[in-house]
PDB file of N, CA and C in Angstrom:
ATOM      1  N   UNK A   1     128.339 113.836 202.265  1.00  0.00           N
ATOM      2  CA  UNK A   1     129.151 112.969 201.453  1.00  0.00           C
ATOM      3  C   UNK A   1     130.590 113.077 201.936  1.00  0.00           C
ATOM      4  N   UNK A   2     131.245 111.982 202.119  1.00  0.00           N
ATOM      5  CA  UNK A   2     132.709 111.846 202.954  1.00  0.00           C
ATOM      6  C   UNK A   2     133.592 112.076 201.488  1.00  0.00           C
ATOM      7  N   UNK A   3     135.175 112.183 202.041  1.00  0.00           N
ATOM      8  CA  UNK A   3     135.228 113.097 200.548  1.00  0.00           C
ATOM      9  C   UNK A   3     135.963 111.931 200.748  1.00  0.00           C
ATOM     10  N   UNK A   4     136.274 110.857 199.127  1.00  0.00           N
ATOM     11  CA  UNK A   4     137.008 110.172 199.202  1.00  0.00           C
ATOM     12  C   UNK A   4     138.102 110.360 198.346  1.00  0.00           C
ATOM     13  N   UNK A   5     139.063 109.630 198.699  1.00  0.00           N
ATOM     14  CA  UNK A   5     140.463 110.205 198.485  1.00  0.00           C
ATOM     15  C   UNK A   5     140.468 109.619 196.751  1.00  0.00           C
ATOM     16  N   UNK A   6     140.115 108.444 196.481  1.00  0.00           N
ATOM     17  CA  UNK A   6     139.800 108.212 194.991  1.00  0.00           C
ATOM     18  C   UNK A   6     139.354 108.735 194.209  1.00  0.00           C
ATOM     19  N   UNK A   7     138.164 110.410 194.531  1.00  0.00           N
ATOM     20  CA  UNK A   7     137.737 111.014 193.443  1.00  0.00           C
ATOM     21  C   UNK A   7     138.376 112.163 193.946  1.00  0.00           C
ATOM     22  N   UNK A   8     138.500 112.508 192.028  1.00  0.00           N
ATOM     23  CA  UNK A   8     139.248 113.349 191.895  1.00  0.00           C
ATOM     24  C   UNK A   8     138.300 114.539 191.605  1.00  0.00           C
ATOM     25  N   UNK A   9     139.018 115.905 191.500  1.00  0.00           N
ATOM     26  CA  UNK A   9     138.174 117.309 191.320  1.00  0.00           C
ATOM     27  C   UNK A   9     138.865 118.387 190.744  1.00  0.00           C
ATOM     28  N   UNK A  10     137.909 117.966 189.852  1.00  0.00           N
ATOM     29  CA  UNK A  10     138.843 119.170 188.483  1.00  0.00           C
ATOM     30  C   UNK A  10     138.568 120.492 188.236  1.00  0.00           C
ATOM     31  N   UNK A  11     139.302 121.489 188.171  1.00  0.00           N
ATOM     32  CA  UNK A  11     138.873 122.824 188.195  1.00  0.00           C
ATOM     33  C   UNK A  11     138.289 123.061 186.724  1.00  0.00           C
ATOM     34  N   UNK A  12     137.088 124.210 187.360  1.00  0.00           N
ATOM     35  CA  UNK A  12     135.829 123.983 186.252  1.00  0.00           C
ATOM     36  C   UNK A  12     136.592 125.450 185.548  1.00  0.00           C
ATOM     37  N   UNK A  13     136.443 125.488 183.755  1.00  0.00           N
ATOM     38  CA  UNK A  13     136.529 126.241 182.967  1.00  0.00           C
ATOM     39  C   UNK A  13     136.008 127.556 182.659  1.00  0.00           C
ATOM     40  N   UNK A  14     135.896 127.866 181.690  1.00  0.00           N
ATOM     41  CA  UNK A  14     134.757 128.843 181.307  1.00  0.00           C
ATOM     42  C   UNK A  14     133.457 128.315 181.803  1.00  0.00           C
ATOM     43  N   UNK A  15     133.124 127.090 180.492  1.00  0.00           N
ATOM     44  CA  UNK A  15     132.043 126.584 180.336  1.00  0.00           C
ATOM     45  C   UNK A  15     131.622 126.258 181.478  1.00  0.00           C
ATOM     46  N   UNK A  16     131.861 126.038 182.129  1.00  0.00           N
ATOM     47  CA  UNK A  16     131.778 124.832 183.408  1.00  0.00           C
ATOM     48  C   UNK A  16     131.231 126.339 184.465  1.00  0.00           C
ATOM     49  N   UNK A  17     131.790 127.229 184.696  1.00  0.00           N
ATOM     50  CA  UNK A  17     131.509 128.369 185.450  1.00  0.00           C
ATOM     51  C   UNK A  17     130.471 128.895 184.708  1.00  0.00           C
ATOM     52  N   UNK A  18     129.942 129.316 182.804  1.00  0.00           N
ATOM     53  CA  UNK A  18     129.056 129.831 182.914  1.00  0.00           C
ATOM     54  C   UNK A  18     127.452 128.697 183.065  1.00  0.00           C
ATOM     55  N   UNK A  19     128.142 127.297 182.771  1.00  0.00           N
ATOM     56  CA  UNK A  19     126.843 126.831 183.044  1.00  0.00           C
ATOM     57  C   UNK A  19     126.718 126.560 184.513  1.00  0.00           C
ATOM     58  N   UNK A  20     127.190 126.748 185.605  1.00  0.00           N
ATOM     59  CA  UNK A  20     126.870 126.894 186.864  1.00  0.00           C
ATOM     60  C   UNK A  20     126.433 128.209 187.241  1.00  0.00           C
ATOM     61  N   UNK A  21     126.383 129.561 186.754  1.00  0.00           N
ATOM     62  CA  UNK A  21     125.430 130.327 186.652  1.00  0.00           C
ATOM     63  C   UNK A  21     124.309 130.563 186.117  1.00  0.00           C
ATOM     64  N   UNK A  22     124.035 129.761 184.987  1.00  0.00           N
ATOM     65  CA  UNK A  22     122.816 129.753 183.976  1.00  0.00           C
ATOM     66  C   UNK A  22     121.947 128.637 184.937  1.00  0.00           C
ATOM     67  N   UNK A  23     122.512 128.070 185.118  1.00  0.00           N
ATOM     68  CA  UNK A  23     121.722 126.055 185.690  1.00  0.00           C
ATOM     69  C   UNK A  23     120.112 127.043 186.393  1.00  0.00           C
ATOM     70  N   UNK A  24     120.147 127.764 187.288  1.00  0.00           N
ATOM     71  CA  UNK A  24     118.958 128.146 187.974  1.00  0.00           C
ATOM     72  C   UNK A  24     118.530 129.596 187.562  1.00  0.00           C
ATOM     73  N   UNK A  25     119.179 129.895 186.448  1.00  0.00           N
ATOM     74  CA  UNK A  25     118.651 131.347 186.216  1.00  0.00           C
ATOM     75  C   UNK A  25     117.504 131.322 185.664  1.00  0.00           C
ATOM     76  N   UNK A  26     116.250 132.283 186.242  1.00  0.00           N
ATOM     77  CA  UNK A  26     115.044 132.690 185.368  1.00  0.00           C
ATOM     78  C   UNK A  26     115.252 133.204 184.472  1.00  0.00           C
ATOM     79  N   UNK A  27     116.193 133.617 183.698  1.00  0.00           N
ATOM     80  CA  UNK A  27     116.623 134.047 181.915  1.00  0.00           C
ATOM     81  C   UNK A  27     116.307 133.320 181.433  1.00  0.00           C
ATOM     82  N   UNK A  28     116.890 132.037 181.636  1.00  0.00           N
ATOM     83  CA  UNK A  28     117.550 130.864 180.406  1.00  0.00           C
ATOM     84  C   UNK A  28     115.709 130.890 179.870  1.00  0.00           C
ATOM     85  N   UNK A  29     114.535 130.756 180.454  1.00  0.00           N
ATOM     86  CA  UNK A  29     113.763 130.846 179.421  1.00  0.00           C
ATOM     87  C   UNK A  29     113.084 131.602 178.522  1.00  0.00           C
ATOM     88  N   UNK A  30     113.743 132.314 178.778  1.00  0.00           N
ATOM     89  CA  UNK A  30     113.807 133.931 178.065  1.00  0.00           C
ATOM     90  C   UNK A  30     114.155 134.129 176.963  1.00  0.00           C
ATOM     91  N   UNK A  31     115.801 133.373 177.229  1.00  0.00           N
ATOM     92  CA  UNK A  31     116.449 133.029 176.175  1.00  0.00           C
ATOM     93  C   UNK A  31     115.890 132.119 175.262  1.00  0.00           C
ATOM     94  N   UNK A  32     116.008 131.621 175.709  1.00  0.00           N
ATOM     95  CA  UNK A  32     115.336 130.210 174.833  1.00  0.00           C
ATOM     96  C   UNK A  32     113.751 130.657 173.672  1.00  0.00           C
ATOM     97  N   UNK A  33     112.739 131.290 174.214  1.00  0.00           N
ATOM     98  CA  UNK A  33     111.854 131.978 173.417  1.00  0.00           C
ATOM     99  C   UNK A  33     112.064 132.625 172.357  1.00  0.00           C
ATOM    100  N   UNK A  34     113.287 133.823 173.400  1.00  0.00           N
ATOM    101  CA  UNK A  34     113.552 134.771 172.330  1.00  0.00           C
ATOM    102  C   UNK A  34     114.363 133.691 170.892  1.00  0.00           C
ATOM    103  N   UNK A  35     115.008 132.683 171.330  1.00  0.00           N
ATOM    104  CA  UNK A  35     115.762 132.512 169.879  1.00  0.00           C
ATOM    105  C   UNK A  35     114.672 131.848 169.148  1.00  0.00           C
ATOM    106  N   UNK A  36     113.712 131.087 169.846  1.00  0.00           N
ATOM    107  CA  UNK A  36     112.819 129.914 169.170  1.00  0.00           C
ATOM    108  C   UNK A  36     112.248 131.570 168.004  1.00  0.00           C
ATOM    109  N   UNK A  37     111.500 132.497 168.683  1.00  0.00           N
ATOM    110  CA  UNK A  37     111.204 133.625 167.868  1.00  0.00           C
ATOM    111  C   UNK A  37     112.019 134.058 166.696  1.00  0.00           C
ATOM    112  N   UNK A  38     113.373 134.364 167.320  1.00  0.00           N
ATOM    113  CA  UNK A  38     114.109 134.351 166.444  1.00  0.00           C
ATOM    114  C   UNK A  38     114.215 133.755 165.090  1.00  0.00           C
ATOM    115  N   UNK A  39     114.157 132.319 164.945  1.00  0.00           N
ATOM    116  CA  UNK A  39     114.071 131.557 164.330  1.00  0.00           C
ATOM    117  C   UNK A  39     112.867 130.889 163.587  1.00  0.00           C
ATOM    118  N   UNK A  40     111.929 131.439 164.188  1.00  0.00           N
ATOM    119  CA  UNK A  40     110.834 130.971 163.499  1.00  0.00           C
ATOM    120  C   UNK A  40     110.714 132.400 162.369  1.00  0.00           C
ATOM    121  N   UNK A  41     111.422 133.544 162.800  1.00  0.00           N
ATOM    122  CA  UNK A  41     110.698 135.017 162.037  1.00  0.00           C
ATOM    123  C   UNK A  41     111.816 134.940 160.778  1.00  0.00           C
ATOM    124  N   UNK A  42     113.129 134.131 161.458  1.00  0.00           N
ATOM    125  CA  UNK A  42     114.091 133.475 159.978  1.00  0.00           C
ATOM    126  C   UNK A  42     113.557 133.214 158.963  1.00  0.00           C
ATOM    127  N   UNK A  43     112.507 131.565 159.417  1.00  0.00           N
ATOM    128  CA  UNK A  43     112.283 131.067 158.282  1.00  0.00           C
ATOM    129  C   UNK A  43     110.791 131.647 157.281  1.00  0.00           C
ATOM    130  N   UNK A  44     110.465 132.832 157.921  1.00  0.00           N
ATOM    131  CA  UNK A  44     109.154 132.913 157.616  1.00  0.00           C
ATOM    132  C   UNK A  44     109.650 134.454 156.666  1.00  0.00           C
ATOM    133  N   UNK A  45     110.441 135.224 157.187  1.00  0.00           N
ATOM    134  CA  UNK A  45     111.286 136.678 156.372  1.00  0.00           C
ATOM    135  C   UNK A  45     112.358 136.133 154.987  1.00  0.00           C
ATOM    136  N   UNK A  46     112.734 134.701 155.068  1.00  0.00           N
ATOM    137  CA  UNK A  46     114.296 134.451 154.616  1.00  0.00           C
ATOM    138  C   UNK A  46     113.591 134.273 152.990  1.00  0.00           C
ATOM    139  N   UNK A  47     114.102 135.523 152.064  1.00  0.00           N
ATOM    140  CA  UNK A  47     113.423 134.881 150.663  1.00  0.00           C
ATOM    141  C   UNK A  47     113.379 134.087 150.245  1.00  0.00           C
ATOM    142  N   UNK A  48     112.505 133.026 149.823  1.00  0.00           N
ATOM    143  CA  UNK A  48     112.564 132.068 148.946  1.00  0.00           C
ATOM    144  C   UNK A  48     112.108 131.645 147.283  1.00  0.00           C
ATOM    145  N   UNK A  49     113.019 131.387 146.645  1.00  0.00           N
ATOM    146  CA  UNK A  49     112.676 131.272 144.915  1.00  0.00           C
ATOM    147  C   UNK A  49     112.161 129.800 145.197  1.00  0.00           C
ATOM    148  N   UNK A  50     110.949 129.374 143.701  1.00  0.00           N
ATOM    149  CA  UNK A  50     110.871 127.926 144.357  1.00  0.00           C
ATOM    150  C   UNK A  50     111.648 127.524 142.559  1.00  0.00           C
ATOM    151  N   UNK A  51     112.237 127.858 141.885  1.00  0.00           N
ATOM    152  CA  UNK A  51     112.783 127.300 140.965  1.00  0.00           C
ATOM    153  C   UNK A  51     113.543 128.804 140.505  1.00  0.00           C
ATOM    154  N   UNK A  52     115.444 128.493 141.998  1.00  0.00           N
ATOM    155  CA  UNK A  52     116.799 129.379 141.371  1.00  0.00           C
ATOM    156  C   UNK A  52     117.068 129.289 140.416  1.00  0.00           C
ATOM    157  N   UNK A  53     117.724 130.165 139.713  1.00  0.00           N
ATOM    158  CA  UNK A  53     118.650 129.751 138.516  1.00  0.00           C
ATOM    159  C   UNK A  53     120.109 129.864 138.828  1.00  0.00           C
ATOM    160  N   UNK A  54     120.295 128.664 139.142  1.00  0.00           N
ATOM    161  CA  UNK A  54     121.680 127.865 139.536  1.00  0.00           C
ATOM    162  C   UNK A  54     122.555 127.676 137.969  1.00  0.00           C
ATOM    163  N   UNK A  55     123.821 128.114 137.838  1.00  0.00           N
ATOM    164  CA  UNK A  55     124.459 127.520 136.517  1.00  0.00           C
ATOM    165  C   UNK A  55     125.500 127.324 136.987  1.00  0.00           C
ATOM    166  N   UNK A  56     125.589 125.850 136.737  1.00  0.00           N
ATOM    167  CA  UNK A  56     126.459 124.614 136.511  1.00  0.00           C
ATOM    168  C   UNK A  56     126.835 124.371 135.940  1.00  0.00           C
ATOM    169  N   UNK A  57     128.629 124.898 135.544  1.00  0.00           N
ATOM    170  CA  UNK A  57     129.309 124.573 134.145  1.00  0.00           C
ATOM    171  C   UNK A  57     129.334 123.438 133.785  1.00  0.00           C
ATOM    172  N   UNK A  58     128.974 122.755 133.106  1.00  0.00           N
ATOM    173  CA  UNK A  58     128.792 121.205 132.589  1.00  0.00           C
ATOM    174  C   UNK A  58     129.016 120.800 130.717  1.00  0.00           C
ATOM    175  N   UNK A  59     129.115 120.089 131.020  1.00  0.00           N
ATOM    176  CA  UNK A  59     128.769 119.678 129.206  1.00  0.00           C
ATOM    177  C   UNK A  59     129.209 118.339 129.212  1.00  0.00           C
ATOM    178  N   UNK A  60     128.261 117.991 127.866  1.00  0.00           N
ATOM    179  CA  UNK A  60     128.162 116.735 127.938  1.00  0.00           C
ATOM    180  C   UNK A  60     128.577 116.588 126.152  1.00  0.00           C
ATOM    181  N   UNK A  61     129.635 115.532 126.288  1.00  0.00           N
ATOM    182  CA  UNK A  61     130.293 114.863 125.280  1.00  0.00           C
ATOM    183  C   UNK A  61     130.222 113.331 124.918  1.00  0.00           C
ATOM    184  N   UNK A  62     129.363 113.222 123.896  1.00  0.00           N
ATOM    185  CA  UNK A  62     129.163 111.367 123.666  1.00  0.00           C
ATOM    186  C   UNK A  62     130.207 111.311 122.291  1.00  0.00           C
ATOM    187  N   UNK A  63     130.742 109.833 122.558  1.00  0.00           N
ATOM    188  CA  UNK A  63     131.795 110.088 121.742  1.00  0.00           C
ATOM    189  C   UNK A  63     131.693 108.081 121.102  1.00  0.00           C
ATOM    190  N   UNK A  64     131.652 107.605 120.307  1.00  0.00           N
ATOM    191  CA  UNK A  64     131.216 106.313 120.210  1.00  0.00           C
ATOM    192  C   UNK A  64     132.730 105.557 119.813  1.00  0.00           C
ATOM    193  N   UNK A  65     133.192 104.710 120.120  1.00  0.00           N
ATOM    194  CA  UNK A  65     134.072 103.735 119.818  1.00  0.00           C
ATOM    195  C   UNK A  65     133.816 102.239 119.626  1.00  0.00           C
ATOM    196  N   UNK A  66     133.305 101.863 118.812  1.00  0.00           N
ATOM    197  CA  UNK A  66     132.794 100.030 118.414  1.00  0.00           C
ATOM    198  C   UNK A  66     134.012  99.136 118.578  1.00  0.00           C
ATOM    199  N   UNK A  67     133.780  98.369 119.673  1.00  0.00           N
ATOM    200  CA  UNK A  67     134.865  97.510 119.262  1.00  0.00           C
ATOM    201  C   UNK A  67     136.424  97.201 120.606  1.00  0.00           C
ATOM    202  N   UNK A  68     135.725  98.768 121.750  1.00  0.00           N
ATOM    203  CA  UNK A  68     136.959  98.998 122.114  1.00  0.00           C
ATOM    204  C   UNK A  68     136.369  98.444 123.621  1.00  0.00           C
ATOM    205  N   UNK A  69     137.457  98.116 124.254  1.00  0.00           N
ATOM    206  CA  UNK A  69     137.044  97.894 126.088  1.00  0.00           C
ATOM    207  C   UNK A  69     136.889  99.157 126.717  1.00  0.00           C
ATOM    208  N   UNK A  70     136.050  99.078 127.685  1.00  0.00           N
ATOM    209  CA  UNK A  70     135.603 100.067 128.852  1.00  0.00           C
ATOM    210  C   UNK A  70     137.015 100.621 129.406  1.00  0.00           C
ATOM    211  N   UNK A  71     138.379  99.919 129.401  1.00  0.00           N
ATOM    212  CA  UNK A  71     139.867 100.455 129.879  1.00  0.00           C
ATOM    213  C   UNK A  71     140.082 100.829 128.504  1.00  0.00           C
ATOM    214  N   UNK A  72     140.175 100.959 127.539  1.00  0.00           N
ATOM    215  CA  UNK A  72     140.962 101.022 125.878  1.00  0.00           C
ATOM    216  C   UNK A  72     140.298 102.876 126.013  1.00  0.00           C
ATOM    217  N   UNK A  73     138.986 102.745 125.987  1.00  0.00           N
ATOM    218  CA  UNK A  73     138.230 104.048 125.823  1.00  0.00           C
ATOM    219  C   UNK A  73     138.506 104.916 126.894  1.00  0.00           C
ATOM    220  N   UNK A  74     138.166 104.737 127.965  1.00  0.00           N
ATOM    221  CA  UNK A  74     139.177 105.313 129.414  1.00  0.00           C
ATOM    222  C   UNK A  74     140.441 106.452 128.714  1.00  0.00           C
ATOM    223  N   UNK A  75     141.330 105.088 128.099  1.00  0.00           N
ATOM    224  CA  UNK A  75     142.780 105.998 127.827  1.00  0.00           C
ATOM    225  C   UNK A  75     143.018 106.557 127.114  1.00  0.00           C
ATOM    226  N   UNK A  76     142.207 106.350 125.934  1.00  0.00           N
ATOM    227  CA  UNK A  76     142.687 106.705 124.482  1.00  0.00           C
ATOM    228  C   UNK A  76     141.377 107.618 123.806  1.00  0.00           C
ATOM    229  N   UNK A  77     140.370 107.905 124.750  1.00  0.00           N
ATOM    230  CA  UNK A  77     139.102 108.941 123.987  1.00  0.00           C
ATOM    231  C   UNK A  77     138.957 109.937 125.003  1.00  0.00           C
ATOM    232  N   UNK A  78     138.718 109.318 126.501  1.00  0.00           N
ATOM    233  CA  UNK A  78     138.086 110.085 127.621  1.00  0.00           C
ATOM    234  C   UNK A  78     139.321 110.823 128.054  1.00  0.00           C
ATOM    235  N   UNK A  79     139.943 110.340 128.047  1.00  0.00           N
ATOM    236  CA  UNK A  79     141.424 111.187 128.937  1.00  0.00           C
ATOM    237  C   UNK A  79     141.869 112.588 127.639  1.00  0.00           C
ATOM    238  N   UNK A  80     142.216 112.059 126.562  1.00  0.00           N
ATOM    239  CA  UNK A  80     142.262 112.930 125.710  1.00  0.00           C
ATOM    240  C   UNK A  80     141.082 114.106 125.465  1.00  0.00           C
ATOM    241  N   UNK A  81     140.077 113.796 125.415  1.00  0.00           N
ATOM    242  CA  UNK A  81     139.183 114.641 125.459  1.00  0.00           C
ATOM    243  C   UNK A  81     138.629 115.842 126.569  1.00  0.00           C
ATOM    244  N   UNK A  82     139.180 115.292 128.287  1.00  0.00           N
ATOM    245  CA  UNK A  82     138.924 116.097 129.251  1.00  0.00           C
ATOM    246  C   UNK A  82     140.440 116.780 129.100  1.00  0.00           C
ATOM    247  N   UNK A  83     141.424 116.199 128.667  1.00  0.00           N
ATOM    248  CA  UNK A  83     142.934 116.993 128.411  1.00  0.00           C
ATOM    249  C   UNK A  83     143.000 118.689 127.723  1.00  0.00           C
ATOM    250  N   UNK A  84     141.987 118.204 126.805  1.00  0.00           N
ATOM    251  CA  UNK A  84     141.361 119.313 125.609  1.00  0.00           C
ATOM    252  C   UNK A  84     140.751 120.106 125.942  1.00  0.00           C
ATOM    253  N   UNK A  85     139.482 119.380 126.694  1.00  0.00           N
ATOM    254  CA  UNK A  85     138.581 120.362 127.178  1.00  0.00           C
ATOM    255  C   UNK A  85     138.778 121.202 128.364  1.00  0.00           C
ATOM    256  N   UNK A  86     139.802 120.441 128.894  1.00  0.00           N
ATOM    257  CA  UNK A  86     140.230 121.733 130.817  1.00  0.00           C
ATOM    258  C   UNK A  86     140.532 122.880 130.649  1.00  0.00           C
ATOM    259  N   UNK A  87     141.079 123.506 129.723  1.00  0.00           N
ATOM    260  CA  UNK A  87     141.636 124.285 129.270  1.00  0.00           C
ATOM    261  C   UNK A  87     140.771 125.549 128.363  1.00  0.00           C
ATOM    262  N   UNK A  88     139.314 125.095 128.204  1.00  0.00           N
ATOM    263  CA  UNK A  88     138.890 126.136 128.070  1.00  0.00           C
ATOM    264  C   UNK A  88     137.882 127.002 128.790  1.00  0.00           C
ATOM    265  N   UNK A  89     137.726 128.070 128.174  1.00  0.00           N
ATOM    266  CA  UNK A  89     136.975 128.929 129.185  1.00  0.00           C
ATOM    267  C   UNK A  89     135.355 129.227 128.277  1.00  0.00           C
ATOM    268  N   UNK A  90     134.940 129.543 129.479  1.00  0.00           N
ATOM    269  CA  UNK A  90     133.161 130.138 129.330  1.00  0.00           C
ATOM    270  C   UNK A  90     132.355 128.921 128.820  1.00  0.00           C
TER     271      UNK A  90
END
């Protein structure tokens, strides 16, 4: 290949140097086993619950207003009420 003056040649990095040592190594499938192993003995050791007990501070507040718009209730029930409620604990 004639070297042409239009391409350019960039000095190779880390990466670039360790994957030009790996490219033909008889490891890499070595490697590769060992993690697939790895990973299969993960999911087969890794405890699993099939129903955690997750707690999710939540609560639920129904609050009725007849009469009022979806913006009226917004300002004057919901806002006041999460105002009240941020503030407490447990």
């Amino acid at each position: 290949m004639k070297n042409d003056k239009n391409v350019k040649t960039y000095k190779r990095g880390i990466a670039g140097f360790l994957a030009e040592k790996f490219m033909h190594s008889h490891l890499i499938p070595v490697f590769i086993i060992a993690a697939l192993l790895t990973g299969i003995m993960a999911i087969f050791l890794t405890p699993k619950e099939e129903e955690p007990q997750i707690s999710v501070p939540m609560i639920d507040i129904y609050t009725q207003a007849d009469g009022l718009s979806a913006k009226d209730v917004e300002n004057k029930i919901t806002k006041v009420i999460e105002k009240s409620v941020w503030g407490e604990t447990g």
